[in-house]
Protein backbone atom coordinates (compact mmCIF):
# COMPACT_ATOMS: atom_id res chain seq x y z
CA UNK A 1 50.78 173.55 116.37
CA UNK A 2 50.98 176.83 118.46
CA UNK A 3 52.75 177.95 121.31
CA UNK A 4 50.46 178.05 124.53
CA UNK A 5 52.13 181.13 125.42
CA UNK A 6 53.04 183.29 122.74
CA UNK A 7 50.36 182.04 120.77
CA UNK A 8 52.88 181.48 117.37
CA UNK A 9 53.12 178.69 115.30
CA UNK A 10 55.74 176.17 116.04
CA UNK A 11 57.00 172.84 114.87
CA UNK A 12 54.86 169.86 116.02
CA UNK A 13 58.40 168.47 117.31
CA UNK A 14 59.82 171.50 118.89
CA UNK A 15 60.54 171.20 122.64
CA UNK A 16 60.35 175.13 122.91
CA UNK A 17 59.23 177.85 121.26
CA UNK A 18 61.39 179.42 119.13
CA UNK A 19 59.21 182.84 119.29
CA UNK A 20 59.48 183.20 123.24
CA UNK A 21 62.25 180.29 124.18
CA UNK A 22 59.12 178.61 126.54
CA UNK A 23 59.19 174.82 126.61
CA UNK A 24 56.14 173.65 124.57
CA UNK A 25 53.00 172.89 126.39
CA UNK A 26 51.84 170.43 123.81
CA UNK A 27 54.83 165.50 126.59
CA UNK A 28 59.18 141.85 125.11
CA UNK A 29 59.25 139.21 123.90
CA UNK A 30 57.67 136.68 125.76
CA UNK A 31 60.01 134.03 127.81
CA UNK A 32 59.21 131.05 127.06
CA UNK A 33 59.65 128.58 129.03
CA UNK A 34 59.63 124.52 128.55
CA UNK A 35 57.86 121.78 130.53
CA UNK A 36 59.81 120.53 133.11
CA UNK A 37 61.06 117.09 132.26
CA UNK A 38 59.57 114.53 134.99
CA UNK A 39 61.69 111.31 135.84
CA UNK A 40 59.48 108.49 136.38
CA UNK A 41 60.79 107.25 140.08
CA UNK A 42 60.81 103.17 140.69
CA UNK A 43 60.51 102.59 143.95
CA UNK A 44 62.73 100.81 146.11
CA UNK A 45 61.98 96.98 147.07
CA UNK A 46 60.69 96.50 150.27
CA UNK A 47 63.04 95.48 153.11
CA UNK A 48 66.15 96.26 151.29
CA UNK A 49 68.81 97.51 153.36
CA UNK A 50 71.11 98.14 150.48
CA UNK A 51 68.18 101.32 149.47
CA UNK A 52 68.24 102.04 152.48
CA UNK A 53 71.49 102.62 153.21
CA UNK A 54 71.72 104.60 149.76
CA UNK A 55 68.36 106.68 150.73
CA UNK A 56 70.16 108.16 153.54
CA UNK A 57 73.05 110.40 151.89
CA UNK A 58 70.59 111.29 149.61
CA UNK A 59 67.88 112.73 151.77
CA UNK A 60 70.68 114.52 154.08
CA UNK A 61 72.05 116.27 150.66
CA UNK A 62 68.28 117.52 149.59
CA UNK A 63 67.96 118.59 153.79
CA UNK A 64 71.36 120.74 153.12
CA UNK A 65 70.30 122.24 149.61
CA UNK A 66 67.13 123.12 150.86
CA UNK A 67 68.20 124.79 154.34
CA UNK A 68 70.20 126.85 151.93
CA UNK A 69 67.95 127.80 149.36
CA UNK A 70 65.45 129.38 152.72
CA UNK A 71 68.41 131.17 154.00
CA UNK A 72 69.98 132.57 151.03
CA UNK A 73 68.69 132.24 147.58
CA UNK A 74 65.37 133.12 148.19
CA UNK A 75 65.64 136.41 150.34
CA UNK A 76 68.11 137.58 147.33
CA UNK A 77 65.38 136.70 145.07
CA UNK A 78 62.34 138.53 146.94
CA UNK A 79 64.78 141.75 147.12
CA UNK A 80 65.29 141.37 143.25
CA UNK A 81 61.59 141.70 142.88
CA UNK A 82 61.04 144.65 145.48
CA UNK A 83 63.51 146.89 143.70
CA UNK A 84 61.75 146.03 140.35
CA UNK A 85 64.87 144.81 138.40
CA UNK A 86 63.61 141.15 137.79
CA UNK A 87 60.38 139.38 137.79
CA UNK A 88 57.16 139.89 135.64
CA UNK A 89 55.02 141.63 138.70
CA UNK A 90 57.96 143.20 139.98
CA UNK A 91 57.89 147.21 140.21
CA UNK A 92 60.01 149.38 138.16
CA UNK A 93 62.04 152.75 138.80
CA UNK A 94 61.13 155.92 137.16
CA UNK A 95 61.76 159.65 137.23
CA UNK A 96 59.29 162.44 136.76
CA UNK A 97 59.71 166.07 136.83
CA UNK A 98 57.79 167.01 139.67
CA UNK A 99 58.27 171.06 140.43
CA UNK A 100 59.30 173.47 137.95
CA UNK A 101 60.28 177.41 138.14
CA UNK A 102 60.63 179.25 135.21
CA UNK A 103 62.38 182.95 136.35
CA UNK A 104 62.86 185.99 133.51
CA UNK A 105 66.35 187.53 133.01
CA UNK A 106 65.75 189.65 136.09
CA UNK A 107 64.94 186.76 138.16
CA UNK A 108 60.96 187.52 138.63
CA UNK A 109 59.02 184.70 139.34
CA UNK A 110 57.09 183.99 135.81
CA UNK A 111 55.52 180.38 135.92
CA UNK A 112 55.01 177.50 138.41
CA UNK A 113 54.30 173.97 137.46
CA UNK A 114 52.94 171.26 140.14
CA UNK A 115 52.67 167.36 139.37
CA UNK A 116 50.91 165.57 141.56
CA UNK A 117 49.90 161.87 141.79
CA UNK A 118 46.39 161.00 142.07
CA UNK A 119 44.08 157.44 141.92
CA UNK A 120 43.63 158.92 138.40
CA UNK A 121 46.98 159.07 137.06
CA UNK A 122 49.24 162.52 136.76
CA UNK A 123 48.01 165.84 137.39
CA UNK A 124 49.83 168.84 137.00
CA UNK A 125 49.20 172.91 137.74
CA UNK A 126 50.86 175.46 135.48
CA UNK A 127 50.83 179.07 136.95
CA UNK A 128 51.30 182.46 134.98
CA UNK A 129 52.51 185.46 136.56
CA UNK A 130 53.09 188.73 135.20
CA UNK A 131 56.35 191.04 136.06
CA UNK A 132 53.98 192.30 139.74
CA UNK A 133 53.91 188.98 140.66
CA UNK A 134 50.29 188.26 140.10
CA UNK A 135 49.02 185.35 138.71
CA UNK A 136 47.25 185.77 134.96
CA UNK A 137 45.98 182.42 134.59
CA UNK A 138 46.46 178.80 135.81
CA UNK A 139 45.96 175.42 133.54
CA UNK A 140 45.34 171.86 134.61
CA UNK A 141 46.71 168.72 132.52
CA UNK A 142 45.40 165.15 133.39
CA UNK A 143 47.19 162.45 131.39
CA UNK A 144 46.34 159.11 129.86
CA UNK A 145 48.02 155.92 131.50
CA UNK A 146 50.98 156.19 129.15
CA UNK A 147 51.87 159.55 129.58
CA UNK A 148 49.79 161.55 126.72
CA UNK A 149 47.96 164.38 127.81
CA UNK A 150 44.04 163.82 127.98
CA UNK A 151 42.69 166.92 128.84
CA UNK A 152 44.02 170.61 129.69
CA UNK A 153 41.74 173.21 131.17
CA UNK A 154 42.42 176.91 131.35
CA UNK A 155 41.09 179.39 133.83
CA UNK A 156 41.36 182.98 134.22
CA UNK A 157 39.80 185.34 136.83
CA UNK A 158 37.89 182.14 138.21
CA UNK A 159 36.67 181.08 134.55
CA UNK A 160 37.39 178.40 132.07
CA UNK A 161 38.59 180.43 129.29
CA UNK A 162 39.25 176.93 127.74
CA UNK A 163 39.51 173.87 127.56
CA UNK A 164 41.43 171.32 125.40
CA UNK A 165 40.93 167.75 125.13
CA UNK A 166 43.00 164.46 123.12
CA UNK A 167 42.61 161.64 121.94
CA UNK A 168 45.51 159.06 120.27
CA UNK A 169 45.83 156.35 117.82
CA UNK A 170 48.74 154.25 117.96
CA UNK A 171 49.81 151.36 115.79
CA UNK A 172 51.51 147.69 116.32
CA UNK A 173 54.99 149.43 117.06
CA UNK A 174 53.72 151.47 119.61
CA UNK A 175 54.07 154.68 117.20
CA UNK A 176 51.07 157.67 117.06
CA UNK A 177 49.48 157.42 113.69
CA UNK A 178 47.26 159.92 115.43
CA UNK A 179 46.21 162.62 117.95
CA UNK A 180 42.68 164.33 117.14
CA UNK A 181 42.34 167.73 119.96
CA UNK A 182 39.24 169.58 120.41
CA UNK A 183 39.90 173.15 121.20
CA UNK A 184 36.95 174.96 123.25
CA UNK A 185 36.73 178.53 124.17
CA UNK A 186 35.19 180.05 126.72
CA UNK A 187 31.62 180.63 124.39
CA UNK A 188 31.47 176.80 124.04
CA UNK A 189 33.22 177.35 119.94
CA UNK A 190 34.72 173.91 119.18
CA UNK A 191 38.22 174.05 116.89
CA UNK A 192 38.98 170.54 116.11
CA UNK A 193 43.07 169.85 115.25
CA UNK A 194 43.78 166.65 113.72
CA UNK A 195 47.85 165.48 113.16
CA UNK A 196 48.15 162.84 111.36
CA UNK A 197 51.92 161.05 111.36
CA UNK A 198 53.78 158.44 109.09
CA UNK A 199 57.03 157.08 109.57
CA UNK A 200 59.61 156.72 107.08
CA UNK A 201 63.31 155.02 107.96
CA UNK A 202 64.39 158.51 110.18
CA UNK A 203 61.67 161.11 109.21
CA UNK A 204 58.36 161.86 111.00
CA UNK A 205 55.73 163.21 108.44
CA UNK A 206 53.05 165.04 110.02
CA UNK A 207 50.35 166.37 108.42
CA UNK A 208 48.07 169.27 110.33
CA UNK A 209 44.51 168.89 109.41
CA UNK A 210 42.10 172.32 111.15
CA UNK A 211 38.41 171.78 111.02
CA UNK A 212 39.08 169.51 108.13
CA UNK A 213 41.28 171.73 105.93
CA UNK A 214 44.93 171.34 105.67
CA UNK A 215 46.97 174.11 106.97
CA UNK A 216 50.93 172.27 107.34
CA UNK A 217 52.60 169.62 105.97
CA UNK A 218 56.08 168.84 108.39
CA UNK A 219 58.71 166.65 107.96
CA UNK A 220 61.58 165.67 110.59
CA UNK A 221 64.68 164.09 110.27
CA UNK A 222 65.79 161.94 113.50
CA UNK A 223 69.03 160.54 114.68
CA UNK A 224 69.48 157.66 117.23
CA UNK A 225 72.94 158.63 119.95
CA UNK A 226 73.38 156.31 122.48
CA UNK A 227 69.72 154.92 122.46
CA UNK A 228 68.30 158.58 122.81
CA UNK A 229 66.41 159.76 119.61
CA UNK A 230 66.70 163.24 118.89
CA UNK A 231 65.42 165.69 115.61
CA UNK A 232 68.38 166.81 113.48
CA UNK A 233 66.23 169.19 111.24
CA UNK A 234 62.69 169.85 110.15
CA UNK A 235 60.67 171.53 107.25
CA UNK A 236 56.84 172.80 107.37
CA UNK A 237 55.10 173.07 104.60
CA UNK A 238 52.16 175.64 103.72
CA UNK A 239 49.82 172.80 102.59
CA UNK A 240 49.23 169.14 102.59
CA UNK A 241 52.48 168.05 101.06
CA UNK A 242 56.20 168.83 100.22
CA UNK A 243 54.88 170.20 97.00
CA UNK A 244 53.70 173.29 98.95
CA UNK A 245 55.51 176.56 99.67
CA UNK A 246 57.97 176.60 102.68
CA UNK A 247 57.39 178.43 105.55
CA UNK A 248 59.54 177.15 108.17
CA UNK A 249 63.13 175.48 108.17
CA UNK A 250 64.69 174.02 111.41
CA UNK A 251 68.06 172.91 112.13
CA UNK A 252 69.41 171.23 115.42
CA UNK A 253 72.71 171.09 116.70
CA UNK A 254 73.84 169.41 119.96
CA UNK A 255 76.51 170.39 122.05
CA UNK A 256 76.01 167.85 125.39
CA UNK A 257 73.17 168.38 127.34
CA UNK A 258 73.09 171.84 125.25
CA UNK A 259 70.76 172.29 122.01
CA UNK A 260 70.59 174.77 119.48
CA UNK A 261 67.56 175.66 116.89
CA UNK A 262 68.64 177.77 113.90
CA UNK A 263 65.24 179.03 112.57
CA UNK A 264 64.34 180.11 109.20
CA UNK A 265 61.23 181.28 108.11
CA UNK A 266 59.81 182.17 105.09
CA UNK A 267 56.84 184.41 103.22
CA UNK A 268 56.16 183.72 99.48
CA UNK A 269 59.04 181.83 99.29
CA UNK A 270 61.43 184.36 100.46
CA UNK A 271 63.30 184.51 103.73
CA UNK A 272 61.60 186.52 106.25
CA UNK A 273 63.17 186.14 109.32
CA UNK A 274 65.95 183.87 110.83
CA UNK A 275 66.16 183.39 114.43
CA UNK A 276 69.05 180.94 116.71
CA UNK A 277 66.93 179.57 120.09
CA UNK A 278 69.62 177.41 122.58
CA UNK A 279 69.84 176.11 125.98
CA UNK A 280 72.21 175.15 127.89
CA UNK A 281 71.29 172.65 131.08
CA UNK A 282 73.08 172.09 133.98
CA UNK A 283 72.53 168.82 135.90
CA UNK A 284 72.41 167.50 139.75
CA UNK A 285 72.61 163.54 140.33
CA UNK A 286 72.27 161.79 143.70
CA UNK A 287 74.68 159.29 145.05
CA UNK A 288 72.99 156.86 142.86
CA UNK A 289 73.13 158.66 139.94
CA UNK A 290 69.59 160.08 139.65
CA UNK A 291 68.84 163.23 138.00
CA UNK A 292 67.16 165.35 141.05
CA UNK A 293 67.46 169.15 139.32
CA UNK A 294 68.14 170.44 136.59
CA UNK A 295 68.42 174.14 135.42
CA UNK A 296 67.91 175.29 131.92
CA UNK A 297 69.13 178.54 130.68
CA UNK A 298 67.21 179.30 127.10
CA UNK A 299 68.83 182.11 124.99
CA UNK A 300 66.95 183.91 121.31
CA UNK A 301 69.85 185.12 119.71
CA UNK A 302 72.27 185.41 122.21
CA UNK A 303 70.30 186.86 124.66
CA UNK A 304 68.75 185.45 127.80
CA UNK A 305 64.91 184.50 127.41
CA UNK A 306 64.11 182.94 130.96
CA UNK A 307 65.32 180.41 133.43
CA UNK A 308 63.61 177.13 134.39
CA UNK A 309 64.47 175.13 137.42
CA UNK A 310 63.18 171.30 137.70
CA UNK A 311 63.46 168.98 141.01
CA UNK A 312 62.67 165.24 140.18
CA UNK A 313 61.39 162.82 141.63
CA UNK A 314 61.87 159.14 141.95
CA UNK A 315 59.43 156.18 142.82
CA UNK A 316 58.53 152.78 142.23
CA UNK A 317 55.50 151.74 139.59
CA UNK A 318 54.34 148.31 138.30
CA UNK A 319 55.16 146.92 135.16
């Protein structure tokens, strides 16, 4: 894939570029439960003061248990539900970056990014500015129900200069097999990008297919640390398979919330240039321990590329 910004090629998997340090524009079982068992109930002989005598106790104990289940149990219960940590219609917690700054080394204002919530899901507003201050061009993104981008539309001076659009194929796991995006420029030329993944144990092949002809073959290595998956290296191929020449190696090192990409590319087979792109993030948490900000500092070869600032957000959706 490219870089929306720089306009390089990157790895599919890379969460910034590692030409201009940017982020990258381009994201149970079922309880079963068992019939109740049902008790056939005899009823008592008519007249029978011995029943009677044993009805009584009984009825006062089901009286008690149920004044308590009103009062107690099921207020606790209906407060499980609101909060969204039980309960098959209850409502669950998320986080979503919500406003993002991204400042050069000098601290100019360079890019703005807006979410907002609408009936149709999550939109968001990226902003371009150059070193005056003035914007260069603004994109919108509207997104699928699960998150994947469905369309992106770039204007400039008051014109679509393009606009992108997505569409996914996932299989039984849950896993994109698929993601086929139609590239239009502002003369109405379609480019249609086709990336086509397999998985294998911990690598992600991904093959890049342009207007039907091959152009990258990449494979990446992941590692599972405490139930976050992360890449631990990846290499693109010139081609449709590992057989083809290399023109990209990647390398990932972690450090905390701190990453580092050693970069290696390659022409005929020969090194051509290496490059080191790293962040390091620092974190703010509520009283409850939610991420609300988070700043990223993102370094090519030592030296500062650009700062981005993120405030989150927090709210309730349904399962």
């Amino acid at each position: 894939m490219y870089c929306g910004y720089c306009g390089n090629e990157i790895p599919d998997n890379s969460t910034f570029c590692p030409h201009c340090g940017k982020e990258s524009l381009i994201g149970g079982e079922e309880v079963k439960r068992s019939e109740p068992v049902h008790t056939p109930y005899v009823p008592p002989k008519k007249n029978s003061k011995l029943a009677f005598y044993i009805a009584i106790p009984i009825i006062a104990v089901a009286l008690i248990v149920g004044i308590i289940f009103a009062a107690v149990i099921l207020p606790g219960l209906n407060k499980t539900n609101a909060t969204g940590q039980t309960g098959g219609s209850a409502a669950k917690t998320t986080q979503k970056e919500m406003r993002t700054r991204v400042y050069d080394p000098s601290g100019n204002l360079t890019e703005t990014r807006e979410y907002e919530r609408t009936p149709e899901g999550l939109a968001t507003k990226l902003t371009l500015y150059d070193k005056s201050g003035n914007m260069v061009n603004y994109t919108l993104y509207e997104y699928y129900d699960d998150g994947t981008e469905k369309s992106q539309v770039v204007y400039k001076d008051g014109a679509v200069a393009s606009k992108r659009t997505s569409k996914y194929i996932f299989n039984n796991d849950g896993k994109m097999t698929s993601r086929e995006t139609v590239l239009t420029d502002s003369e109405g030329k379609e480019t249609v990008n086709l990336l086509l993944y397999e998985y294998e144990g911990d690598d992600v092949k991904c093959k890049q297919i342009v207007d039907g002809v091959p152009t990258t073959y990449e494979v990446t290595r992941y590692e599972t640390v405490n139930d976050h998956r992360r890449p631990v290296g990846s290499v693109q191929y010139k081609g449709s398979s590992e057989n083809d020449p290399i023109i990209r190696r990647t390398g990932y090192s972690y450090d905390g919330n701190n990453t580092t990409q050693n970069v290696t590319e390659y022409e005929n087979n020969r090194v051509s240039r290496e490059s080191t792109t790293s962040n390091e993030t620092e974190n703010t948490y509520d009283a409850s321990n939610r991420l609300i900000k988070s700043v990223v500092k993102f370094y090519i070869d030592g030296k500062l590329n650009n700062v981005k600032e993120t405030e989150y957000e927090t709210f309730n959706v349904k399962n």
